[in-house]
C-alpha atoms as a PDB file:
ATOM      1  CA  UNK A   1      51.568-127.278  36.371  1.00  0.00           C
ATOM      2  CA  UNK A   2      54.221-124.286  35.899  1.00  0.00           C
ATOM      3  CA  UNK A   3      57.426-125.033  37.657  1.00  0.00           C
ATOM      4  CA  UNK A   4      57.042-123.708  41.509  1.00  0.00           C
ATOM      5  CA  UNK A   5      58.647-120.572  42.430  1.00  0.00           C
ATOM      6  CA  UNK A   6      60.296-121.749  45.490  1.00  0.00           C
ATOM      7  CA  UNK A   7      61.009-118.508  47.353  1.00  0.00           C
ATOM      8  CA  UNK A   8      57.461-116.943  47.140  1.00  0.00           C
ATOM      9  CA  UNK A   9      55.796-120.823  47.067  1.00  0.00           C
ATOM     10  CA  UNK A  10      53.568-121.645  50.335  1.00  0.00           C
ATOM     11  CA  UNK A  11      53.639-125.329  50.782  1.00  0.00           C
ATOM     12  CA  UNK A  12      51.066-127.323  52.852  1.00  0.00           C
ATOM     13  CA  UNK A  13      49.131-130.417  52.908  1.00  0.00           C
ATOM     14  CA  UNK A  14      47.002-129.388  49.881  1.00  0.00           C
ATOM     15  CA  UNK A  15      49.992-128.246  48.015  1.00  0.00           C
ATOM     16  CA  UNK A  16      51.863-131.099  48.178  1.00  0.00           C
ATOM     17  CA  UNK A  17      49.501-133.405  47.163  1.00  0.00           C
ATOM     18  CA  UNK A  18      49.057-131.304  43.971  1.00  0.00           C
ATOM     19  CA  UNK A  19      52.731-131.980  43.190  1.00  0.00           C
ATOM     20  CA  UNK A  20      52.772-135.460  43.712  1.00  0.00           C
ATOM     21  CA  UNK A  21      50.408-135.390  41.110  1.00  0.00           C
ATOM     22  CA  UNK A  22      52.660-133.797  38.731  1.00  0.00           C
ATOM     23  CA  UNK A  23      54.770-135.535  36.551  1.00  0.00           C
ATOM     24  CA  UNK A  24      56.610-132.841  35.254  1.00  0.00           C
ATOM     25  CA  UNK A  25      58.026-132.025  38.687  1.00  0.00           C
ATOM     26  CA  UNK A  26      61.561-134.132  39.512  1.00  0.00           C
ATOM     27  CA  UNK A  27      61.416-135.931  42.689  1.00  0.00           C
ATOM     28  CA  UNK A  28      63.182-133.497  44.717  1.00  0.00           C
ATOM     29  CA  UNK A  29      60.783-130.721  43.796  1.00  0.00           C
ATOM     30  CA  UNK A  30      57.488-132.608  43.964  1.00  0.00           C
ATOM     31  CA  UNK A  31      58.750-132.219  48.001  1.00  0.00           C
ATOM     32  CA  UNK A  32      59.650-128.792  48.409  1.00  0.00           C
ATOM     33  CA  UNK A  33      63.199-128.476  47.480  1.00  0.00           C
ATOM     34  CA  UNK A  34      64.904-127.656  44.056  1.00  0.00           C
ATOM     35  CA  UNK A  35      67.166-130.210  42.911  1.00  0.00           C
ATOM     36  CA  UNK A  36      70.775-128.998  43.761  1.00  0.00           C
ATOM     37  CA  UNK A  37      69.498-128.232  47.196  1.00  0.00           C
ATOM     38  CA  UNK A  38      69.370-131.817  48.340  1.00  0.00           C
ATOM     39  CA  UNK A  39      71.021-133.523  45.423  1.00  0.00           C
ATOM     40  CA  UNK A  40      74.427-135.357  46.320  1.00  0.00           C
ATOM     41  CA  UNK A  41      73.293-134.141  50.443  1.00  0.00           C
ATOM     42  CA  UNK A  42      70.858-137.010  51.051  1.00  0.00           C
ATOM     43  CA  UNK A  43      73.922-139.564  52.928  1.00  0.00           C
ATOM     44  CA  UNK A  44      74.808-136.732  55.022  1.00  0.00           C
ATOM     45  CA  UNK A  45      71.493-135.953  55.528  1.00  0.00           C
ATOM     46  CA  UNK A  46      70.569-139.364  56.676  1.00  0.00           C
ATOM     47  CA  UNK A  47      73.789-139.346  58.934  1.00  0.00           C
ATOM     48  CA  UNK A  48      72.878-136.694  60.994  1.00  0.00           C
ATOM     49  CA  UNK A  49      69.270-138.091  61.470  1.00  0.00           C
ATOM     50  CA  UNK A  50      71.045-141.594  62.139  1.00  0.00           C
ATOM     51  CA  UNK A  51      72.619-140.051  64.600  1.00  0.00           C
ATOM     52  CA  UNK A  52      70.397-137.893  66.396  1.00  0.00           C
ATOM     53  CA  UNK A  53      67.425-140.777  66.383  1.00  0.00           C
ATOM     54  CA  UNK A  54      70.315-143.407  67.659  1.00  0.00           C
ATOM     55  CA  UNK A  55      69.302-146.124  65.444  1.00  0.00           C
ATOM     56  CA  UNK A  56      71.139-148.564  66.893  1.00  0.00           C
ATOM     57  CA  UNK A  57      70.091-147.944  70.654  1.00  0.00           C
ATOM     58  CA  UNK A  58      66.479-148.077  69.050  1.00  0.00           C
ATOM     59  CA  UNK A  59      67.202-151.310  66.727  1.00  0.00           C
ATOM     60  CA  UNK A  60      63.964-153.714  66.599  1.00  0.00           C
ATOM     61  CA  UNK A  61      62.003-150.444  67.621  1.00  0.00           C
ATOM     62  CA  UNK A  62      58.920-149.113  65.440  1.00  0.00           C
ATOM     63  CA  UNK A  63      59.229-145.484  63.608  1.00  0.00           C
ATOM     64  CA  UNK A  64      56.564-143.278  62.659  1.00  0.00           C
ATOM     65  CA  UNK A  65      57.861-141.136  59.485  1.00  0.00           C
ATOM     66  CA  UNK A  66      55.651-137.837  59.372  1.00  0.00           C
ATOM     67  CA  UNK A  67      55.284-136.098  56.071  1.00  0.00           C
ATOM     68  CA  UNK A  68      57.670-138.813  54.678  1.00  0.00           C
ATOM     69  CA  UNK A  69      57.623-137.501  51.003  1.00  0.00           C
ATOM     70  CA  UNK A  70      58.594-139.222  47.883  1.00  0.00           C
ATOM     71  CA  UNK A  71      62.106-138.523  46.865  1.00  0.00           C
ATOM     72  CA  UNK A  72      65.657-141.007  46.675  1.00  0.00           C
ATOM     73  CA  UNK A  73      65.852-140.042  50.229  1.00  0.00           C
ATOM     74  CA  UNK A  74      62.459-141.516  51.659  1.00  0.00           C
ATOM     75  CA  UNK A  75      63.789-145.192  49.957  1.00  0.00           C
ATOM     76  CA  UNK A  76      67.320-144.732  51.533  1.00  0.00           C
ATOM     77  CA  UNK A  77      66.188-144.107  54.836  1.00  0.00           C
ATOM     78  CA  UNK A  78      63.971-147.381  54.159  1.00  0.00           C
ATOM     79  CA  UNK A  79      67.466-148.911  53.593  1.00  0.00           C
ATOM     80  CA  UNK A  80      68.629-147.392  56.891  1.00  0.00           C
ATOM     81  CA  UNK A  81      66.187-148.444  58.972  1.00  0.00           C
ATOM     82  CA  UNK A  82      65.980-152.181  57.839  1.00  0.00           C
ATOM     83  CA  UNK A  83      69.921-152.153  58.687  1.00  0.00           C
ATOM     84  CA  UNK A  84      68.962-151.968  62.004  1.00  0.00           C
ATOM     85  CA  UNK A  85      66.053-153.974  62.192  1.00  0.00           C
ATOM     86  CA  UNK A  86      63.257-150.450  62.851  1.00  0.00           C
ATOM     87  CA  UNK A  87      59.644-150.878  61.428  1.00  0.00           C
ATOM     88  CA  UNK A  88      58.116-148.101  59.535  1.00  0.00           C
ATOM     89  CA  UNK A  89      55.293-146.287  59.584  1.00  0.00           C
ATOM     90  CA  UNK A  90      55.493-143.606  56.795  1.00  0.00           C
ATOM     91  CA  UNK A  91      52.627-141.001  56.772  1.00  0.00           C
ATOM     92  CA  UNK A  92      51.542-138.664  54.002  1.00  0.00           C
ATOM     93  CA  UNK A  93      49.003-137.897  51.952  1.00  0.00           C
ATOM     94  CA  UNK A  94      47.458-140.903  49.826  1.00  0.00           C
ATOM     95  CA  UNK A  95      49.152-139.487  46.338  1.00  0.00           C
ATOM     96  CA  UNK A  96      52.944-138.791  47.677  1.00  0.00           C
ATOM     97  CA  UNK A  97      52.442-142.580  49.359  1.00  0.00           C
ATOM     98  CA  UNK A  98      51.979-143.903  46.704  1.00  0.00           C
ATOM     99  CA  UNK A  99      55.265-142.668  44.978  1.00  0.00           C
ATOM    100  CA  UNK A 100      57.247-144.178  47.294  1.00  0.00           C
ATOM    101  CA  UNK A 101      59.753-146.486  45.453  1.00  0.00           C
ATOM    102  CA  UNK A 102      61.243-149.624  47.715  1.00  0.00           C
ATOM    103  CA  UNK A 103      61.048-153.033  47.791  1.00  0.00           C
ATOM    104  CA  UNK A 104      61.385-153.005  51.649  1.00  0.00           C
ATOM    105  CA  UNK A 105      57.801-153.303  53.261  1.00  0.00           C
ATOM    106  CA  UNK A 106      56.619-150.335  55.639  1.00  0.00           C
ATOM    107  CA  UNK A 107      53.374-149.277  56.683  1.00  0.00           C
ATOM    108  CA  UNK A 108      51.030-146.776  55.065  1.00  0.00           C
ATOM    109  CA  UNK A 109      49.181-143.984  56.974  1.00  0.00           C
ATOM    110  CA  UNK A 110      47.715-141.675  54.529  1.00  0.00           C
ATOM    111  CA  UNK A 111      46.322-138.562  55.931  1.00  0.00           C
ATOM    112  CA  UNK A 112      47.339-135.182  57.536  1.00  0.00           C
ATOM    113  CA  UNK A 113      49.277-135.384  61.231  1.00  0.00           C
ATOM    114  CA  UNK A 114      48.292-134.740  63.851  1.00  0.00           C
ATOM    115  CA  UNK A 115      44.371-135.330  62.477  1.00  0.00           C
ATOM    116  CA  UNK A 116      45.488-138.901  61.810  1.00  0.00           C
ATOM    117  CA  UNK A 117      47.253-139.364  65.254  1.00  0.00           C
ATOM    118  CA  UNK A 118      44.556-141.984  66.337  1.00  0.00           C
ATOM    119  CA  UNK A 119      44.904-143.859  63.559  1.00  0.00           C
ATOM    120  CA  UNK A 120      48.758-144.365  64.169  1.00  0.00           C
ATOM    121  CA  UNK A 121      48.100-145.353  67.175  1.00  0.00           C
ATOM    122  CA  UNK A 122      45.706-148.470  65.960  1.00  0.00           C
ATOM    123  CA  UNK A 123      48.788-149.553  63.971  1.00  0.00           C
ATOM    124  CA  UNK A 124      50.989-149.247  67.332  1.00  0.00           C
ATOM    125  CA  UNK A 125      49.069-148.985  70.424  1.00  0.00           C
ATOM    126  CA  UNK A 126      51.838-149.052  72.722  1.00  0.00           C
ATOM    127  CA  UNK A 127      53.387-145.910  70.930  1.00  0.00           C
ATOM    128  CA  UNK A 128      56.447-145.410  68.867  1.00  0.00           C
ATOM    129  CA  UNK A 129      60.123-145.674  69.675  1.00  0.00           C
ATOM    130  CA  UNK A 130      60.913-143.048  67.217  1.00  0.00           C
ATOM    131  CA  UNK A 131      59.216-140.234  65.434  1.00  0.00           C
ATOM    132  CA  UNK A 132      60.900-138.536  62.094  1.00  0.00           C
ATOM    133  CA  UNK A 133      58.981-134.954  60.933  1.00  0.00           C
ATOM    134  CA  UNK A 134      62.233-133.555  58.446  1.00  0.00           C
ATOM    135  CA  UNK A 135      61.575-130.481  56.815  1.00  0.00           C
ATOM    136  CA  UNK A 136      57.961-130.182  57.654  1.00  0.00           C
ATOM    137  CA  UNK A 137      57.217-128.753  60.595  1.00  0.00           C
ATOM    138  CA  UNK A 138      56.465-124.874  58.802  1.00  0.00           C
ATOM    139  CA  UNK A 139      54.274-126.797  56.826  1.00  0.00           C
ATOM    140  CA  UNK A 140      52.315-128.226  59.063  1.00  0.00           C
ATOM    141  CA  UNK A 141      51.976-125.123  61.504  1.00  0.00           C
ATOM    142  CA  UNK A 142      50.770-123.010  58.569  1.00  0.00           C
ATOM    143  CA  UNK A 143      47.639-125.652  58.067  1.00  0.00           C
ATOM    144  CA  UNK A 144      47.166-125.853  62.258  1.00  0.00           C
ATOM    145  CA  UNK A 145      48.608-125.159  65.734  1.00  0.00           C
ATOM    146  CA  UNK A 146      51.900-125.853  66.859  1.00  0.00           C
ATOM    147  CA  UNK A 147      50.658-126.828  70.479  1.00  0.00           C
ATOM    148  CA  UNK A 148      48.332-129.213  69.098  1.00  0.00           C
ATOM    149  CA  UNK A 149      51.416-131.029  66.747  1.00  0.00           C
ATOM    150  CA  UNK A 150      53.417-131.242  69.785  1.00  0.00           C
ATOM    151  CA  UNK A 151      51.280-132.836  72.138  1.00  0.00           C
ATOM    152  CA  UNK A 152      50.857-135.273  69.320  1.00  0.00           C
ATOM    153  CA  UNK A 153      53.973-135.790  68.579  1.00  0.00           C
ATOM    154  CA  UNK A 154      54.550-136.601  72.312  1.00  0.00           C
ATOM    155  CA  UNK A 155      51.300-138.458  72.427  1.00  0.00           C
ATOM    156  CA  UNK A 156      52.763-140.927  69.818  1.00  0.00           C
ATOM    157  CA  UNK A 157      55.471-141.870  71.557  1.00  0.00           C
ATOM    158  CA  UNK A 158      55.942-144.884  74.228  1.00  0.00           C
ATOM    159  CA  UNK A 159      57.886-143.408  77.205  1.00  0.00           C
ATOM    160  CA  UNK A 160      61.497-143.594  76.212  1.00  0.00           C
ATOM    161  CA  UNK A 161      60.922-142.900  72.779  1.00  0.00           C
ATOM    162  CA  UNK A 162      62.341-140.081  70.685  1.00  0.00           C
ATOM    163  CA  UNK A 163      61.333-137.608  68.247  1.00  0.00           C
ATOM    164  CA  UNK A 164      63.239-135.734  65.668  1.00  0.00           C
ATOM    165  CA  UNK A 165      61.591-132.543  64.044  1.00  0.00           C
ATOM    166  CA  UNK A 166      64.487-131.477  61.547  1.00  0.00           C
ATOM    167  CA  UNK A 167      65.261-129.367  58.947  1.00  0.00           C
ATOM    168  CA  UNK A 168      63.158-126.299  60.663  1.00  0.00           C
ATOM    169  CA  UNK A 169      63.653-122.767  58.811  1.00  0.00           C
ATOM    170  CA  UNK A 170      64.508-120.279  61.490  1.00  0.00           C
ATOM    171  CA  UNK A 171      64.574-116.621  59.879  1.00  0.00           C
ATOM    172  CA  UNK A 172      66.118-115.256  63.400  1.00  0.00           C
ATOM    173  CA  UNK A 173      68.897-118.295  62.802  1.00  0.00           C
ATOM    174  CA  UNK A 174      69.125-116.721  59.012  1.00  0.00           C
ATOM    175  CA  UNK A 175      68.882-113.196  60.189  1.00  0.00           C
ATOM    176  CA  UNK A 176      71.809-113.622  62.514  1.00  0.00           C
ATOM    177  CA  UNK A 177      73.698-115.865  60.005  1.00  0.00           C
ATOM    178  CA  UNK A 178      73.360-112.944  56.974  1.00  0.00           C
ATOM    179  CA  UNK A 179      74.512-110.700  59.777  1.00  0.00           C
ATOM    180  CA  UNK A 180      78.002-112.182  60.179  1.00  0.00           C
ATOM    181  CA  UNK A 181      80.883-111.543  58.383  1.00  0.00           C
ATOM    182  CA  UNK A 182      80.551-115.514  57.479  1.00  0.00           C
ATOM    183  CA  UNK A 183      77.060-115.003  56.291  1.00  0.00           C
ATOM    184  CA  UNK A 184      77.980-111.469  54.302  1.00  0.00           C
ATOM    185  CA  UNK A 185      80.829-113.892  52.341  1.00  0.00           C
ATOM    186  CA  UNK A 186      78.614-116.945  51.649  1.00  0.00           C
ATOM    187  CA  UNK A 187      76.100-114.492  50.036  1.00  0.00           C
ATOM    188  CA  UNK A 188      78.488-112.576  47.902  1.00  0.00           C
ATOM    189  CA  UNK A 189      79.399-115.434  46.428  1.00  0.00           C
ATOM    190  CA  UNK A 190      76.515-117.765  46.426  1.00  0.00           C
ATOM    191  CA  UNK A 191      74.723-114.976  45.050  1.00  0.00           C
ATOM    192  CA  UNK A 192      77.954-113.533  42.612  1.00  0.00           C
ATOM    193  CA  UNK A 193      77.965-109.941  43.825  1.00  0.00           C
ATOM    194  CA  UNK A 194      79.709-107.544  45.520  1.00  0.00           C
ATOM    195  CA  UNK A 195      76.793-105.834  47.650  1.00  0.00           C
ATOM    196  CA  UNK A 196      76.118-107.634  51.324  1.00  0.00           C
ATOM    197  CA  UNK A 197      72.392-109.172  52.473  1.00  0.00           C
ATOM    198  CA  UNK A 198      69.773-106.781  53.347  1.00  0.00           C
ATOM    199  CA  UNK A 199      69.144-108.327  56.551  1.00  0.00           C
ATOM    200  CA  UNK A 200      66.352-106.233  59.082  1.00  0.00           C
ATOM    201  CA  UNK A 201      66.019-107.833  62.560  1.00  0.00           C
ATOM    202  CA  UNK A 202      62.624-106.346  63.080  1.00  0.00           C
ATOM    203  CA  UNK A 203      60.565-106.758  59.887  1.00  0.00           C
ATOM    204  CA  UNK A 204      57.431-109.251  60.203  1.00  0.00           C
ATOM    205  CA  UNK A 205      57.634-112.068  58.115  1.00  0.00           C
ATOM    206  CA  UNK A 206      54.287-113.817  58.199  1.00  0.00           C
ATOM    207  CA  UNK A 207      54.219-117.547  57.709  1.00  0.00           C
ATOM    208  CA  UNK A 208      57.468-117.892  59.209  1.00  0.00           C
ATOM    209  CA  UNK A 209      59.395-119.334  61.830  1.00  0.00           C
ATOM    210  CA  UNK A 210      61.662-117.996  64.661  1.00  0.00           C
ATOM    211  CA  UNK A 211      62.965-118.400  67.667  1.00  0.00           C
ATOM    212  CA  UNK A 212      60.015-117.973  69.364  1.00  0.00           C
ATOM    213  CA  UNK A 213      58.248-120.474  67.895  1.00  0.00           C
ATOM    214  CA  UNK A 214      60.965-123.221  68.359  1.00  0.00           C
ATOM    215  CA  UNK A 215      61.414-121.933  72.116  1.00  0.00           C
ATOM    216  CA  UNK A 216      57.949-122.495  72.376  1.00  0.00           C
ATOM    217  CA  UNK A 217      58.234-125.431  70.925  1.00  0.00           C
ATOM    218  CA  UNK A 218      60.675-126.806  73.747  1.00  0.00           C
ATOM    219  CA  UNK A 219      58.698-125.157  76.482  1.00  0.00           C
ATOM    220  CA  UNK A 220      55.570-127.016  75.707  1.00  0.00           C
ATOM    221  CA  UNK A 221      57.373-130.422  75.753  1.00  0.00           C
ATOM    222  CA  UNK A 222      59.056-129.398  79.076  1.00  0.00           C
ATOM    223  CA  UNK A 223      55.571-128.557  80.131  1.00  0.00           C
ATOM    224  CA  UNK A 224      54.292-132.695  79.151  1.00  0.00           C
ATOM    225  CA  UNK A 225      57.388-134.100  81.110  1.00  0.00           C
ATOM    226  CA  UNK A 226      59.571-134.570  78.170  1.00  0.00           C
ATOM    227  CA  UNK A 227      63.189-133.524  77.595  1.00  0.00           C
ATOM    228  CA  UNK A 228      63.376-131.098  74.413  1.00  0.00           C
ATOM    229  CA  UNK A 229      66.418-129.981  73.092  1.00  0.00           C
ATOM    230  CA  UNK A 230      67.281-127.265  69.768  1.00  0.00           C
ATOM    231  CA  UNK A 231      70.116-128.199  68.185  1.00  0.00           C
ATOM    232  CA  UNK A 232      72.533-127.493  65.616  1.00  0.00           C
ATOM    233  CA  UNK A 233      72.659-129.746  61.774  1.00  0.00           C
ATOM    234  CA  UNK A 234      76.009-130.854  61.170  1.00  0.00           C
ATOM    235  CA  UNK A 235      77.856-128.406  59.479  1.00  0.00           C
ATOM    236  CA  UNK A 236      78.197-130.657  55.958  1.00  0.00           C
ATOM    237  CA  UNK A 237      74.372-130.262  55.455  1.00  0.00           C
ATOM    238  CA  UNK A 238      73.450-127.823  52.754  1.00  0.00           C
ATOM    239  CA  UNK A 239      71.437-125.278  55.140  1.00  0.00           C
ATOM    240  CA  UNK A 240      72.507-125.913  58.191  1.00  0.00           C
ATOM    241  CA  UNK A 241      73.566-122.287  58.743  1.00  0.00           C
ATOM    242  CA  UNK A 242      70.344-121.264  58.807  1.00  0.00           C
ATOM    243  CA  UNK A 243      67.932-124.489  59.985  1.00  0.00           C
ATOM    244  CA  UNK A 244      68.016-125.790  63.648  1.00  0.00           C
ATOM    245  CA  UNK A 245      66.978-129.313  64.402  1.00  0.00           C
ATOM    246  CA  UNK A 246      64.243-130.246  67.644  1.00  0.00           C
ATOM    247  CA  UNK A 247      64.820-133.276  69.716  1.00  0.00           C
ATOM    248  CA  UNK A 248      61.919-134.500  72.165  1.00  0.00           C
ATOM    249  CA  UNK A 249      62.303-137.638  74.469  1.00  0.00           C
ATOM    250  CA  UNK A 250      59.648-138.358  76.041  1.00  0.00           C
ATOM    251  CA  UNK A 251      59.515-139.491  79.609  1.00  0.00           C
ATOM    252  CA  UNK A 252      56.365-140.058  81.108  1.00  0.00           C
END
């Protein structure tokens, strides 16, 4: 396989478990991201999802990892997780499982979410305490319908329990960002030139994500009885100026 062309690249399902069939593809790539955009950024990555999941309020709980990838960060959040005494369920597709590199035991579920939402909930009937989808959610929308992923997502979860959906690509977020004298700077010199972004509020950018979409997002939590919250990375994460973060508790 030719090395993937990142910006004009559509992952989904199928896609990804092409590259975990790839050997020429580094770990970091065979999951969507070139190397230096996650290299040396996994522990602060894992921080802020620490954080945001409360692992330690949830400690002795179950997890359900969704779209869990292969990479040095799936096997450190292992690490994490067994610190605090959480089970894991890690779902993806039969070849990217099976790349997975720990000698901490978790749970397989190999097939597409939410299709394989019954099956997760043979492993834990009474419903998870915590539900990670990280970096995945654009993917997943492109192969179905976001109403249907979040009513699974809330579905999965025993009342109490929380869900994380991080690492979402919001091109208003970027838009705004690329608008700002902040954003102008960080492009001029991530990008070595002089000239600023070309940056048009209107333009339609199919396969994409925007407010909208994570609004509606929220709403149709709110709408199941669950608390649902955007919110911000933490600032030390390498794209957190342009990727918001969804929190859903549910509560009934």
């Amino acid at each position: 396989m030719a090395k993937i062309d990142f910006p004009t690249e559509k992952f989904n399902y199928q896609r990804f478990r092409e590259f975990a069939k790839d050997h020429e593809l580094s770990e970091r790539e065979r999951i969507g991201f070139p190397d230096h955009y996650r290299e040396g950024y996994e522990d602060a990555i894992l921080d802020d999802i620490e954080a945001k999941l409360e692992f330690s309020h949830y400690a002795g709980g179950v997890m359900l990892d969704v779209g869990s990838g292969a990479s040095p960060m799936t096997s450190s959040l292992l690490r994490r997780t067994k610190a605090h005494g959480i089970s894991v369920v890690m779902n993806d597709s039969p070849e990217m499982l099976s790349l997975i590199e720990s000698d901490i035991p978790f749970t397989k579920l190999p097939g597409q979410f939410p299709q394989v939402l019954e099956n997760a909930l043979e492993i834990q009937p009474e419903g998870y305490d915590l539900l990670l989808c990280y970096s995945v959610l654009l993917c997943i929308i492109l192969d179905g319908n976001v109403f249907d992923f979040v009513d699974a997502v809330i579905t999965a979860l025993k009342p109490g329990g929380v869900a994380l959906i991080g690492d979402v690509p919001n091109i208003s977020k970027r838009r705004r960002f690329f608008s700002s004298q902040e954003g102008i700077e960080f492009h001029k010199k991530f990008m070595k030139t002089d000239q600023p972004p070309e940056v048009d509020h209107f333009a339609i950018v199919r396969d994409s994500l925007d407010d909208s979409v994570l609004n509606a997002v929220v709403a149709r939590a709110h709408a199941a009885g669950s608390d649902a919250y955007i919110v911000p990375q933490a600032r030390n994460l390498p794209m957190s100026n342009r990727r918001d973060d969804i929190i859903i508790q549910r509560r009934i």
